[in-house]
Protein backbone atom coordinates (compact mmCIF):
# COMPACT_ATOMS: atom_id res chain seq x y z
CA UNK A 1 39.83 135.23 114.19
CA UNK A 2 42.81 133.52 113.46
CA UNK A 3 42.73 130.02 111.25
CA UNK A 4 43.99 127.81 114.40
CA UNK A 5 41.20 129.43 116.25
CA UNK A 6 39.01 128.42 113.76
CA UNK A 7 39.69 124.81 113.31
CA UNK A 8 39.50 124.60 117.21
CA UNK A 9 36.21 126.47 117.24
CA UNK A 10 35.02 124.10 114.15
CA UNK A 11 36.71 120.61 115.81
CA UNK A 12 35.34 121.12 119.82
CA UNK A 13 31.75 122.82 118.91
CA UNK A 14 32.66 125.65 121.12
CA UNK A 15 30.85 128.99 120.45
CA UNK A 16 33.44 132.00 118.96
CA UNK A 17 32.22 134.21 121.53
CA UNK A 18 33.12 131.64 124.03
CA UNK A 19 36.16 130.74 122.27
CA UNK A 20 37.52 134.03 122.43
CA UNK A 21 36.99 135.01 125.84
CA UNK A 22 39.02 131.56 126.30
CA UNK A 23 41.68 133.09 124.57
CA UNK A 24 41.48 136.33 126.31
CA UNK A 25 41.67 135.35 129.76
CA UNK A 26 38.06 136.83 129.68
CA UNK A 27 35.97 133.30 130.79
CA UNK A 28 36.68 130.44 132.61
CA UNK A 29 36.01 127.07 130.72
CA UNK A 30 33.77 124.74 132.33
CA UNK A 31 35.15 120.84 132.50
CA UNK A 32 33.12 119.93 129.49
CA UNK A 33 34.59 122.71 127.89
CA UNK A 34 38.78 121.58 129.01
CA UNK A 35 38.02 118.28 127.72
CA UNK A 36 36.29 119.31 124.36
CA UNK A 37 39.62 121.73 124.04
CA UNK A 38 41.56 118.79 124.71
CA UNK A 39 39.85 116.64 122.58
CA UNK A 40 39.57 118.86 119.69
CA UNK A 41 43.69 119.27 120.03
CA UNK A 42 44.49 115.76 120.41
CA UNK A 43 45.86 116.13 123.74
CA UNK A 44 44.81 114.67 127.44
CA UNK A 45 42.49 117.49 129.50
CA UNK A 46 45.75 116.85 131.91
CA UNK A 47 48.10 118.87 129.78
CA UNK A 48 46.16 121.53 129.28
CA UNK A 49 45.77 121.62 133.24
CA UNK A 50 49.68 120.75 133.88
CA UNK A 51 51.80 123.73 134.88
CA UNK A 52 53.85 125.10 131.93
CA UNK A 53 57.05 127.45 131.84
């Protein structure tokens, strides 16, 4: 697991199991989970919602 993933995993409580089948495209977070992710980034649950090119 790579560092970043780390400090997310460490700063939004999220399991690394979880956390990696986040990153894989392997789960679907739950809204608690989007704004713990959000949170844990310092960013609004919006962005990580908002369309992105």
């Amino acid at each position: 697991m790579s560092r970043p993933s780390k400090n997310l995993r460490r700063n939004s409580r999220i399991l690394v199991r979880a956390l990696s089948g986040l990153e894989q495209g392997k789960r679907n977070p739950t809204v608690i989970t989007l704004f713990e992710l959000a949170e844990a980034i310092g960013v609004s649950h919006l962005d990580l919602l908002a369309p992105h090119d």
